[in-house]
PDB file of N, CA and C in Angstrom:
ATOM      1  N   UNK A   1      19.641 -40.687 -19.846  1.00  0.00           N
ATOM      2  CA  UNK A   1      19.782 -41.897 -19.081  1.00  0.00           C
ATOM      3  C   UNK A   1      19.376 -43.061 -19.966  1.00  0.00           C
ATOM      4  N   UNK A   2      19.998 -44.338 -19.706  1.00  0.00           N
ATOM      5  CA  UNK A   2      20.017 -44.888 -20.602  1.00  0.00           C
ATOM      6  C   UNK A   2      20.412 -46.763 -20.029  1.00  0.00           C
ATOM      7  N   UNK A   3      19.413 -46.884 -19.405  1.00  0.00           N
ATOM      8  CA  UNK A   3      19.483 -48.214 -18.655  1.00  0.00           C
ATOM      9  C   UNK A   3      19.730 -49.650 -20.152  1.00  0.00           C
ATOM     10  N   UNK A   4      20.213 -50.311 -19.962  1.00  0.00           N
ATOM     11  CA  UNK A   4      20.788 -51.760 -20.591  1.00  0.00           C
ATOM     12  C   UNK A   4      20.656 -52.987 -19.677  1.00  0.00           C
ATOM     13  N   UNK A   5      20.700 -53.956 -20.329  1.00  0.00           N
ATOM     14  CA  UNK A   5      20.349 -55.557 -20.028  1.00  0.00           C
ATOM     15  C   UNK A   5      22.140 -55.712 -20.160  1.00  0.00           C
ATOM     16  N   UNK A   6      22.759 -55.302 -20.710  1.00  0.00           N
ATOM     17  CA  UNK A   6      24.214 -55.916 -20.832  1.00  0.00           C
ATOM     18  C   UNK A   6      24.993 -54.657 -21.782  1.00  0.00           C
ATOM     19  N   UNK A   7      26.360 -55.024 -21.514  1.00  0.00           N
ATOM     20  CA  UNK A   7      27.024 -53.501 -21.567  1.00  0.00           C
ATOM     21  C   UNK A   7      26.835 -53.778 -23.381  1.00  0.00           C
ATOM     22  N   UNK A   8      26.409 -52.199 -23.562  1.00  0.00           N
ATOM     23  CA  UNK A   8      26.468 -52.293 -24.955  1.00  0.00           C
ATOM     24  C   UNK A   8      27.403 -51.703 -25.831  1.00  0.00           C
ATOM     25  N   UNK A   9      27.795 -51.658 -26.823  1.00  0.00           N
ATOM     26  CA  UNK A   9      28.910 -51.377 -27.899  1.00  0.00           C
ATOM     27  C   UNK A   9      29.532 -50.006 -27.971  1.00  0.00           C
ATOM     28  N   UNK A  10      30.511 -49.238 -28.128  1.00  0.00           N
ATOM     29  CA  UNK A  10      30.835 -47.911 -27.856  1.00  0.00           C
ATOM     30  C   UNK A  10      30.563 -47.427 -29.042  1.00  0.00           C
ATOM     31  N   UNK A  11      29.758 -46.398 -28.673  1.00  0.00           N
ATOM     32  CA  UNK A  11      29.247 -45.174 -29.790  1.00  0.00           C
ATOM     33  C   UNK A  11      30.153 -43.851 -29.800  1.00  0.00           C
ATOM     34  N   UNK A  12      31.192 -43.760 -29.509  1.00  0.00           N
ATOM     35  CA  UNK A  12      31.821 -42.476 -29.747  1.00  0.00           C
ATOM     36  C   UNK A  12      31.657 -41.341 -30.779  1.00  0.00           C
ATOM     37  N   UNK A  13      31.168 -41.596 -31.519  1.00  0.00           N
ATOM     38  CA  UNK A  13      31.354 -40.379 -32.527  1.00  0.00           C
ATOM     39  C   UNK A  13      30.465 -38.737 -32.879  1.00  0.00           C
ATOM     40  N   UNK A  14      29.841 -38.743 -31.751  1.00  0.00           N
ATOM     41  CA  UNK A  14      29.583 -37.268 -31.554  1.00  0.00           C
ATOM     42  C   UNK A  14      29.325 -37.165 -30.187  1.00  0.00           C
ATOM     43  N   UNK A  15      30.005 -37.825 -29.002  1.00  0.00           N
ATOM     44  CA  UNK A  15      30.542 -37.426 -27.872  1.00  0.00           C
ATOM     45  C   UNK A  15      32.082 -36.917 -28.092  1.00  0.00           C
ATOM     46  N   UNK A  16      32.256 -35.802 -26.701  1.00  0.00           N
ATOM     47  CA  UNK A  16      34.272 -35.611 -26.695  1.00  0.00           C
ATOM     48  C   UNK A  16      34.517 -36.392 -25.609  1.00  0.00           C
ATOM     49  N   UNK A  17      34.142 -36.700 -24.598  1.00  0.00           N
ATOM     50  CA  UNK A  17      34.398 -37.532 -23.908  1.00  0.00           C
ATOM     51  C   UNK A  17      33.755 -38.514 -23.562  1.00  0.00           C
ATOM     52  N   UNK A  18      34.244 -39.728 -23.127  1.00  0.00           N
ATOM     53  CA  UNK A  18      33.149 -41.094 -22.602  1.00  0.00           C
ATOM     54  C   UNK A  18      34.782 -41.778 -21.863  1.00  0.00           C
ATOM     55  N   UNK A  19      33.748 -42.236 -20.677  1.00  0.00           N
ATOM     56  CA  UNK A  19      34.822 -42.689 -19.575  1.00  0.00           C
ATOM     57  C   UNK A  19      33.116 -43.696 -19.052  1.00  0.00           C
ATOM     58  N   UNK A  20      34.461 -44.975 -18.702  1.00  0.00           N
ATOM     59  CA  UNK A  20      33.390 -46.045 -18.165  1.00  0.00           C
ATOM     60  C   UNK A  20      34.011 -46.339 -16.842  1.00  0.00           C
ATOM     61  N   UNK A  21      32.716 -46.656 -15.728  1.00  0.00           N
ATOM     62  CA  UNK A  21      33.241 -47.387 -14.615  1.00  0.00           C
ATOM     63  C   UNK A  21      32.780 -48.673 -14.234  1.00  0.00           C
ATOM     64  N   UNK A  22      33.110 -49.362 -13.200  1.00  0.00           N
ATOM     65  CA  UNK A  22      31.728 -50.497 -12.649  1.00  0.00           C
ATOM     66  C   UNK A  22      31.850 -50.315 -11.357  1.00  0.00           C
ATOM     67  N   UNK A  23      31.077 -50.556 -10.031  1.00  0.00           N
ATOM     68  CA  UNK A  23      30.583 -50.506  -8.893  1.00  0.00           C
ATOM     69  C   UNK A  23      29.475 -51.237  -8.561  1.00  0.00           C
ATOM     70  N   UNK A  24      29.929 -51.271  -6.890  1.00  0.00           N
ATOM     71  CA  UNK A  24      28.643 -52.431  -6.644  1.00  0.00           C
ATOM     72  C   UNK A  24      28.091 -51.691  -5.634  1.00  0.00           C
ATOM     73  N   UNK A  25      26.491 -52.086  -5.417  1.00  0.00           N
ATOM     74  CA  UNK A  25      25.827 -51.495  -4.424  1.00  0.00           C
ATOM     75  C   UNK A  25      25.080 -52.328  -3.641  1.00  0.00           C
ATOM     76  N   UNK A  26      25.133 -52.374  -2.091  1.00  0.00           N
ATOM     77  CA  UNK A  26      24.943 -53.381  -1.545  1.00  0.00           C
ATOM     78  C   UNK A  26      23.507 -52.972  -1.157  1.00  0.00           C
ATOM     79  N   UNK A  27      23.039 -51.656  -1.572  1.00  0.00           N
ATOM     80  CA  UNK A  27      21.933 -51.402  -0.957  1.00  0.00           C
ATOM     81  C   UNK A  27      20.734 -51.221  -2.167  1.00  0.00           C
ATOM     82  N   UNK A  28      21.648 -51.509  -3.321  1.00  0.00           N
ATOM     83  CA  UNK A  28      20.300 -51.662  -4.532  1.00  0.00           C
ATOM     84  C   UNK A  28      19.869 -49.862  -5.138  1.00  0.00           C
ATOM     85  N   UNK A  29      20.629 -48.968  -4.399  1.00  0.00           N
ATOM     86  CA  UNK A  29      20.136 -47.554  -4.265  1.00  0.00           C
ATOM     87  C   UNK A  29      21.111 -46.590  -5.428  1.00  0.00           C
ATOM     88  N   UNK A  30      21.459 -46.269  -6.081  1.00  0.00           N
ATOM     89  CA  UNK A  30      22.577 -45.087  -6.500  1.00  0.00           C
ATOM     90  C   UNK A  30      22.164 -44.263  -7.280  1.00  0.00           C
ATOM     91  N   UNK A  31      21.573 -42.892  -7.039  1.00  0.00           N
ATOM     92  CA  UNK A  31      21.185 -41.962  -7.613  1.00  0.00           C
ATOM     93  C   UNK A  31      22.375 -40.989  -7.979  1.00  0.00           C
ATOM     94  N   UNK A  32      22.487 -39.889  -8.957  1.00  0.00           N
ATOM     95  CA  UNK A  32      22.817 -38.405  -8.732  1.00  0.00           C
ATOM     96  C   UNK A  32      22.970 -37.434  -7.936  1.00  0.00           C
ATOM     97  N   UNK A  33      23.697 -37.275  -7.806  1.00  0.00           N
ATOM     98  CA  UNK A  33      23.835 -35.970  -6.333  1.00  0.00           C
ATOM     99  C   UNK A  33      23.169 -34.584  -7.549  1.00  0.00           C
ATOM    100  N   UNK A  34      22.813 -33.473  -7.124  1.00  0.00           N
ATOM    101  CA  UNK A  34      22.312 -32.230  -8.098  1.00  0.00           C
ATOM    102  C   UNK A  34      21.245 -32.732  -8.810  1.00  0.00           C
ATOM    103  N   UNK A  35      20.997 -33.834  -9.407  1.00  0.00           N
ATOM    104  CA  UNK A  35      20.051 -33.874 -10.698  1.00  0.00           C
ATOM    105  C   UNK A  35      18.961 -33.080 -10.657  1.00  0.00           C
ATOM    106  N   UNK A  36      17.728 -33.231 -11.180  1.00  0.00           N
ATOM    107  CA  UNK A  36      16.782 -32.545 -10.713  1.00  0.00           C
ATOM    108  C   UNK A  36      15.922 -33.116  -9.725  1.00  0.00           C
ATOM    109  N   UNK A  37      15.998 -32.289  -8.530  1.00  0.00           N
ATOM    110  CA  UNK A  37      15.125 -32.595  -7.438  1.00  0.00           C
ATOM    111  C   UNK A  37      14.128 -33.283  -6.928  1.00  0.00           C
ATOM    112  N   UNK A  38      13.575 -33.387  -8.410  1.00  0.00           N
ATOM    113  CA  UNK A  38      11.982 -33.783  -8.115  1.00  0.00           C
ATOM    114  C   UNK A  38      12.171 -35.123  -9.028  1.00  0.00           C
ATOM    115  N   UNK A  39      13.120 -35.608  -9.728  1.00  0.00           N
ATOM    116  CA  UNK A  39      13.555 -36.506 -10.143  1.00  0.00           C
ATOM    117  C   UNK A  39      14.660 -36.948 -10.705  1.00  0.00           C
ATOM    118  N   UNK A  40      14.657 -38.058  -9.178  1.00  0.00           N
ATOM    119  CA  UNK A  40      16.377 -38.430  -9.167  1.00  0.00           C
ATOM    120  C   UNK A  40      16.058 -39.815  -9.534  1.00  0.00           C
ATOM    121  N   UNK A  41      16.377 -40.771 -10.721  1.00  0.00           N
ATOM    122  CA  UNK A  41      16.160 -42.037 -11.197  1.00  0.00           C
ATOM    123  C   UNK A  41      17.455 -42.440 -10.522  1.00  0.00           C
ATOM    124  N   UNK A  42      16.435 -44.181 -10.373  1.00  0.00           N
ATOM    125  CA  UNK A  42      17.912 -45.250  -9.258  1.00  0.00           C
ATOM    126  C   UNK A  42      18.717 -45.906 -10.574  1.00  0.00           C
ATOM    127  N   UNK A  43      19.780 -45.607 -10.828  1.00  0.00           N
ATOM    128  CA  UNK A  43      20.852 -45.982 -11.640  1.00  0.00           C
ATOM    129  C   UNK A  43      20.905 -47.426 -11.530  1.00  0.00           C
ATOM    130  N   UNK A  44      20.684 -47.880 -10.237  1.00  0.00           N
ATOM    131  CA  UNK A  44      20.723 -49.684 -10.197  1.00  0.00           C
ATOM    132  C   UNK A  44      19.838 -50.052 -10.327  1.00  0.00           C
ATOM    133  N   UNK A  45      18.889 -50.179 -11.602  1.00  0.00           N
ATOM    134  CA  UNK A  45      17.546 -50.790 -11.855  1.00  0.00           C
ATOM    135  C   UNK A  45      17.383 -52.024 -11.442  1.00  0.00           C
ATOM    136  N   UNK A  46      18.282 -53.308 -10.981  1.00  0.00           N
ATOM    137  CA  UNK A  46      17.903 -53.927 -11.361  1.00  0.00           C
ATOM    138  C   UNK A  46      18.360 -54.514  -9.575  1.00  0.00           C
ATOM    139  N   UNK A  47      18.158 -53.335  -8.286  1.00  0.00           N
ATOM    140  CA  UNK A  47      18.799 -53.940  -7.037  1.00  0.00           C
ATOM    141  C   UNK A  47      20.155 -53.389  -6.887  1.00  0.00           C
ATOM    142  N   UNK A  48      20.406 -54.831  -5.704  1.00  0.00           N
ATOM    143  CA  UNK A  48      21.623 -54.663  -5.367  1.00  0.00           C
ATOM    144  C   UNK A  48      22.775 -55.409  -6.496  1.00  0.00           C
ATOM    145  N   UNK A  49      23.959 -54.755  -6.125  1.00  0.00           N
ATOM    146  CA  UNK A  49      25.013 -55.995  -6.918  1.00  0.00           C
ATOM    147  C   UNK A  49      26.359 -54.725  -8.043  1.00  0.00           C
ATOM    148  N   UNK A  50      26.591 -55.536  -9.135  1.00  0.00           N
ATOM    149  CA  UNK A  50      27.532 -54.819  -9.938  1.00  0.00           C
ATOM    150  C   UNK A  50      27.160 -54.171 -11.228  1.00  0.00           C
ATOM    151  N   UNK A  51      27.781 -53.275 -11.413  1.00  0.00           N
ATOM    152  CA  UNK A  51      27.166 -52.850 -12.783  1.00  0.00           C
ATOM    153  C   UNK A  51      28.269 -51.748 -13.298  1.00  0.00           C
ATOM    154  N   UNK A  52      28.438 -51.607 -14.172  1.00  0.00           N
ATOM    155  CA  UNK A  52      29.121 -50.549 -15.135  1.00  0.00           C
ATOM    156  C   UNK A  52      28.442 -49.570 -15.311  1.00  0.00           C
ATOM    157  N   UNK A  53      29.204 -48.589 -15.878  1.00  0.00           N
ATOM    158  CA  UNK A  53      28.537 -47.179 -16.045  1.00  0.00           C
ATOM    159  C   UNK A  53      29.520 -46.527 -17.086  1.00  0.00           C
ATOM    160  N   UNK A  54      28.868 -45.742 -17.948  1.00  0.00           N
ATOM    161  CA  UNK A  54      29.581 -45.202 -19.105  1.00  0.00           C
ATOM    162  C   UNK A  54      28.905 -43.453 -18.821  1.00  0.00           C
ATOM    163  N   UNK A  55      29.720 -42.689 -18.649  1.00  0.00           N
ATOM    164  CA  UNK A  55      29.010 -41.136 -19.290  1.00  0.00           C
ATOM    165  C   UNK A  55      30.038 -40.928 -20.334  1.00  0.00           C
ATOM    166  N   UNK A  56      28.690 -40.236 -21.214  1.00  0.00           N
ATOM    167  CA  UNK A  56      29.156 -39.731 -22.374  1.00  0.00           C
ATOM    168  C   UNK A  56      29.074 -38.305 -22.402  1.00  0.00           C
ATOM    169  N   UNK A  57      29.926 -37.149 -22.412  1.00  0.00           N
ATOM    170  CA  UNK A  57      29.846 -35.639 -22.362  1.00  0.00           C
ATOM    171  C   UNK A  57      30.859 -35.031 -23.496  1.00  0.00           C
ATOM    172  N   UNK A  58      30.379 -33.714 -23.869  1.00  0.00           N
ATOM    173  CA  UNK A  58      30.412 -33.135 -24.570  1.00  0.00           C
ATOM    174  C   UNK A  58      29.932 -31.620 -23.995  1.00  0.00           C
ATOM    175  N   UNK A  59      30.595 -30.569 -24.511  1.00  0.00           N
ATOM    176  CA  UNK A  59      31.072 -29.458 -24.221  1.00  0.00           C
ATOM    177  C   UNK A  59      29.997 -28.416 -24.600  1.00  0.00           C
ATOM    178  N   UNK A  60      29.571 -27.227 -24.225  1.00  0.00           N
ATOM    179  CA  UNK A  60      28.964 -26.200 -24.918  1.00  0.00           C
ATOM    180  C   UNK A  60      29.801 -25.934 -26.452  1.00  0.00           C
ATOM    181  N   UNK A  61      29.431 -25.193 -27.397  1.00  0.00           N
ATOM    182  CA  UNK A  61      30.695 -24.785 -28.276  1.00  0.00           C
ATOM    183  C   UNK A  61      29.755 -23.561 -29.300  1.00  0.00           C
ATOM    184  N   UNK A  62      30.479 -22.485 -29.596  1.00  0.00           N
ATOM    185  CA  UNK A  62      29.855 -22.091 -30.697  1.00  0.00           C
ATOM    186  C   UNK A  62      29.606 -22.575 -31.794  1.00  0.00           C
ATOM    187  N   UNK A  63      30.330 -23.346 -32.092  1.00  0.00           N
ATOM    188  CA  UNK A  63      30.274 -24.138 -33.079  1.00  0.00           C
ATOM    189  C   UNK A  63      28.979 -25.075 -33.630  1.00  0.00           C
ATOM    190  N   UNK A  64      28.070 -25.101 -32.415  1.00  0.00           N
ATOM    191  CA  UNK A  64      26.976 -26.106 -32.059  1.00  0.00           C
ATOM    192  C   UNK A  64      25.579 -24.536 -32.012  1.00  0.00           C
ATOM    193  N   UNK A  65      25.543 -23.813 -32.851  1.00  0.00           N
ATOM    194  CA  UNK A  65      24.320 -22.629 -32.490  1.00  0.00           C
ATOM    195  C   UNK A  65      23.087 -23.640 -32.195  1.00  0.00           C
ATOM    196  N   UNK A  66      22.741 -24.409 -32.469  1.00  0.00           N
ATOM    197  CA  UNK A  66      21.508 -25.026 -32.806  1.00  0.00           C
ATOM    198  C   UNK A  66      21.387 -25.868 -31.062  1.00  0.00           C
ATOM    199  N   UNK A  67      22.190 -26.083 -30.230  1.00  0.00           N
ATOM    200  CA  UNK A  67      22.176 -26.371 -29.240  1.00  0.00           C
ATOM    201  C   UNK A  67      24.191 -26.471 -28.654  1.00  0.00           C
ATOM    202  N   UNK A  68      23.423 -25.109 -27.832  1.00  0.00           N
ATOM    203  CA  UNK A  68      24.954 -24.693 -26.953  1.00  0.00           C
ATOM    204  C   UNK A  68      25.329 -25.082 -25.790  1.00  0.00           C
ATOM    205  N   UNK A  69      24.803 -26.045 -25.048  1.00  0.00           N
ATOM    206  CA  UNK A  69      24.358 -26.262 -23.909  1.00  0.00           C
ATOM    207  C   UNK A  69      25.673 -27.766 -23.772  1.00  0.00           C
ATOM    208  N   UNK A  70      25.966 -27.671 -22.554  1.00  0.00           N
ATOM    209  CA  UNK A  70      26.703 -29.153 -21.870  1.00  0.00           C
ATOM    210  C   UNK A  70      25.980 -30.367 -22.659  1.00  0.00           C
ATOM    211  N   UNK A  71      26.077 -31.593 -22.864  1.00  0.00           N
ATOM    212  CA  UNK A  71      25.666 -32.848 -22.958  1.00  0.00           C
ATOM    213  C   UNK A  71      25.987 -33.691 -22.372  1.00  0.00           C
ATOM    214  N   UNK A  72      25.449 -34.767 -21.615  1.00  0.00           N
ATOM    215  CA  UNK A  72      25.666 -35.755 -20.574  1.00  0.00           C
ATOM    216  C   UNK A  72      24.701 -37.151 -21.205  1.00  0.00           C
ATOM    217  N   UNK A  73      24.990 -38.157 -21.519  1.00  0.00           N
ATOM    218  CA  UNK A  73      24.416 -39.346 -21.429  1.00  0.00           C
ATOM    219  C   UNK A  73      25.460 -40.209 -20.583  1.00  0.00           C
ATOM    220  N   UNK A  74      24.105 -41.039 -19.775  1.00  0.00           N
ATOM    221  CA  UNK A  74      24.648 -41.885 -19.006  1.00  0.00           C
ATOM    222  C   UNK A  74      23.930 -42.835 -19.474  1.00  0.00           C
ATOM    223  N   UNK A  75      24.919 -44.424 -19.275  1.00  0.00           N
ATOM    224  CA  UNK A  75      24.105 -45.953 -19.713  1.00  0.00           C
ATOM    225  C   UNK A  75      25.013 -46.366 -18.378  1.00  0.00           C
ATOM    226  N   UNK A  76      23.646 -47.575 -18.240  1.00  0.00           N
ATOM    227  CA  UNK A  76      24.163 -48.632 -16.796  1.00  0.00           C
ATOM    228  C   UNK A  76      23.402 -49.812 -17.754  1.00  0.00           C
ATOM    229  N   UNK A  77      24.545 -50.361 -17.428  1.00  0.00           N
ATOM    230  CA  UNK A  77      24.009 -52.087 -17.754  1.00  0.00           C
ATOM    231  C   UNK A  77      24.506 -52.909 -15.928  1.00  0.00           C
ATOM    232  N   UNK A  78      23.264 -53.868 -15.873  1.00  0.00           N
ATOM    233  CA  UNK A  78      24.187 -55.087 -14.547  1.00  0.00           C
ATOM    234  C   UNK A  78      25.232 -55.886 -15.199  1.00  0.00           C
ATOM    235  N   UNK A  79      26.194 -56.030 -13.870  1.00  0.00           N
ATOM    236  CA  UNK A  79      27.506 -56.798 -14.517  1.00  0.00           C
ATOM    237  C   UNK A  79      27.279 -58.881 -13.495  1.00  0.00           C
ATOM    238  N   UNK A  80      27.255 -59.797 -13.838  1.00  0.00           N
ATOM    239  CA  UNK A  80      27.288 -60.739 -12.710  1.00  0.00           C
ATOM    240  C   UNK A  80      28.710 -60.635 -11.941  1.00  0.00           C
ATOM    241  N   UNK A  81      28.040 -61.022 -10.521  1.00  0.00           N
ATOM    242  CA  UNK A  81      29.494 -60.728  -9.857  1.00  0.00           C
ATOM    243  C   UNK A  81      29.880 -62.382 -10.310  1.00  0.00           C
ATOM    244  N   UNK A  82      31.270 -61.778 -10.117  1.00  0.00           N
ATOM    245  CA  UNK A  82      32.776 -62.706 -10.803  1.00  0.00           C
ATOM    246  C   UNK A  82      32.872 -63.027 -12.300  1.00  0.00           C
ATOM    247  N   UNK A  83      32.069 -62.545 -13.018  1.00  0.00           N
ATOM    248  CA  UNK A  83      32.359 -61.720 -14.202  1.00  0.00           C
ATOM    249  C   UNK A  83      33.720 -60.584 -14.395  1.00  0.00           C
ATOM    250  N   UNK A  84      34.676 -61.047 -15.480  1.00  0.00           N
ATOM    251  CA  UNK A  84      35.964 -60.421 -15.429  1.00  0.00           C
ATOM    252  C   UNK A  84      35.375 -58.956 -15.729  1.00  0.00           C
ATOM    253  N   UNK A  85      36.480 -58.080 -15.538  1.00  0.00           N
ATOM    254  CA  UNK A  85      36.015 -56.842 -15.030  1.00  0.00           C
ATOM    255  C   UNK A  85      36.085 -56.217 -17.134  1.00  0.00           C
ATOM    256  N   UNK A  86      35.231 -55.433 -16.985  1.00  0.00           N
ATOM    257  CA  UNK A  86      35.220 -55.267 -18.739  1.00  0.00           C
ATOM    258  C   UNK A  86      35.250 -53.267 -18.645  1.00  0.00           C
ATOM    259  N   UNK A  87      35.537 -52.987 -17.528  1.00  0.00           N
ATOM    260  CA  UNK A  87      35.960 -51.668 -17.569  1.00  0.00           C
ATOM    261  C   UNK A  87      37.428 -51.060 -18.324  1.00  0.00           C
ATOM    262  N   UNK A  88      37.121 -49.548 -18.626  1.00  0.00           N
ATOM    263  CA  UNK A  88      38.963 -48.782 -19.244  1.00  0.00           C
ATOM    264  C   UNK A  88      38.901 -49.704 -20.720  1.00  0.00           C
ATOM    265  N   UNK A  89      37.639 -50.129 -21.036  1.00  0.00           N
ATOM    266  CA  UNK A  89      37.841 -50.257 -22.677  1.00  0.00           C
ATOM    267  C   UNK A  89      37.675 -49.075 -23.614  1.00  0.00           C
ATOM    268  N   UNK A  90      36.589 -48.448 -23.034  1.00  0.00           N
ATOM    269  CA  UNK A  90      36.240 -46.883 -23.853  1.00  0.00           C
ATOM    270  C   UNK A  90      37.550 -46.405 -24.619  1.00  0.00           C
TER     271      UNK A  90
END
Protein backbone atom coordinates (compact mmCIF):
# COMPACT_ATOMS: atom_id res chain seq x y z
CA UNK A 1 0.00 0.00 0.00
CA UNK A 2 1.18 3.00 -0.97
CA UNK A 3 -0.71 6.30 -0.15
CA UNK A 4 0.50 9.75 -2.31
CA UNK A 5 -0.14 13.55 -2.05
CA UNK A 6 -0.60 13.53 -5.99
CA UNK A 7 -0.62 10.86 -8.66
CA UNK A 8 2.84 9.82 -9.10
CA UNK A 9 4.93 8.75 -12.25
CA UNK A 10 4.51 5.10 -13.75
CA UNK A 11 7.01 2.61 -12.61
CA UNK A 12 6.34 -0.34 -14.79
CA UNK A 13 9.26 -2.29 -15.04
CA UNK A 14 9.08 -5.23 -12.78
CA UNK A 15 5.28 -5.29 -12.54
CA UNK A 16 3.12 -7.52 -15.53
CA UNK A 17 0.32 -5.71 -14.94
CA UNK A 18 -0.76 -2.08 -13.67
CA UNK A 19 -4.25 -0.77 -14.44
CA UNK A 20 -5.35 2.67 -12.94
CA UNK A 21 -8.76 3.91 -11.80
CA UNK A 22 -10.35 7.10 -10.03
CA UNK A 23 -13.56 7.11 -7.76
CA UNK A 24 -15.21 9.15 -5.39
CA UNK A 25 -16.38 8.44 -1.95
CA UNK A 26 -18.96 10.32 -0.38
CA UNK A 27 -18.46 8.65 2.83
CA UNK A 28 -14.57 9.19 3.22
CA UNK A 29 -14.52 5.12 3.83
CA UNK A 30 -13.00 2.48 1.04
CA UNK A 31 -11.32 -0.45 2.28
CA UNK A 32 -10.54 -4.12 0.70
CA UNK A 33 -12.98 -6.72 0.72
CA UNK A 34 -10.60 -10.22 1.93
CA UNK A 35 -7.53 -8.27 3.10
CA UNK A 36 -6.42 -9.25 6.31
CA UNK A 37 -9.01 -9.13 8.90
CA UNK A 38 -7.47 -7.60 11.55
CA UNK A 39 -6.21 -4.99 9.18
CA UNK A 40 -8.13 -3.40 6.65
CA UNK A 41 -6.36 0.27 5.89
CA UNK A 42 -8.95 3.22 4.56
CA UNK A 43 -7.65 3.71 0.97
CA UNK A 44 -9.21 7.36 1.22
CA UNK A 45 -6.72 8.84 3.60
CA UNK A 46 -7.50 11.91 3.13
CA UNK A 47 -11.88 11.69 3.65
CA UNK A 48 -14.38 12.06 1.44
CA UNK A 49 -14.05 13.08 -2.37
CA UNK A 50 -11.89 11.75 -5.59
CA UNK A 51 -8.95 9.92 -5.97
CA UNK A 52 -7.19 7.50 -8.35
CA UNK A 53 -5.93 4.24 -7.79
CA UNK A 54 -3.23 2.26 -9.56
CA UNK A 55 -2.62 -1.71 -8.72
CA UNK A 56 0.35 -3.03 -9.70
CA UNK A 57 0.38 -7.17 -9.98
CA UNK A 58 2.46 -9.65 -10.99
CA UNK A 59 2.15 -13.38 -11.18
CA UNK A 60 3.67 -16.38 -9.11
CA UNK A 61 6.41 -17.86 -11.68
CA UNK A 62 9.14 -20.37 -11.41
CA UNK A 63 11.14 -18.31 -12.74
CA UNK A 64 11.07 -16.04 -9.48
CA UNK A 65 12.52 -19.20 -6.79
CA UNK A 66 13.54 -16.52 -4.45
CA UNK A 67 9.87 -15.36 -4.08
CA UNK A 68 6.94 -17.39 -5.83
CA UNK A 69 4.14 -15.87 -4.45
CA UNK A 70 1.30 -13.30 -6.28
CA UNK A 71 2.42 -9.49 -5.97
CA UNK A 72 -0.02 -6.67 -5.48
CA UNK A 73 0.95 -2.94 -4.89
CA UNK A 74 -1.58 -0.52 -4.57
CA UNK A 75 -1.00 3.60 -4.65
CA UNK A 76 -3.95 6.16 -4.02
CA UNK A 77 -3.21 9.65 -4.49
CA UNK A 78 -6.50 12.51 -3.91
CA UNK A 79 -7.66 13.86 -7.19
CA UNK A 80 -9.56 17.74 -6.77
CA UNK A 81 -12.95 17.41 -7.95
CA UNK A 82 -13.19 19.06 -11.53
CA UNK A 83 -9.78 18.24 -12.12
CA UNK A 84 -9.65 16.61 -15.79
CA UNK A 85 -9.82 13.03 -15.40
CA UNK A 86 -5.96 11.67 -15.67
CA UNK A 87 -7.07 7.97 -15.68
CA UNK A 88 -6.23 4.85 -18.79
CA UNK A 89 -2.72 6.54 -18.94
CA UNK A 90 -0.90 3.39 -17.50
Amino acid sequence: MNWRHERPPQQHTSWEEVEEIEFVTTTGIMQLAGFHADAQPNLTFQGAGRYGLRVHGRRPRAARPNDPREGYLLVVWPIALGAPSGAARC
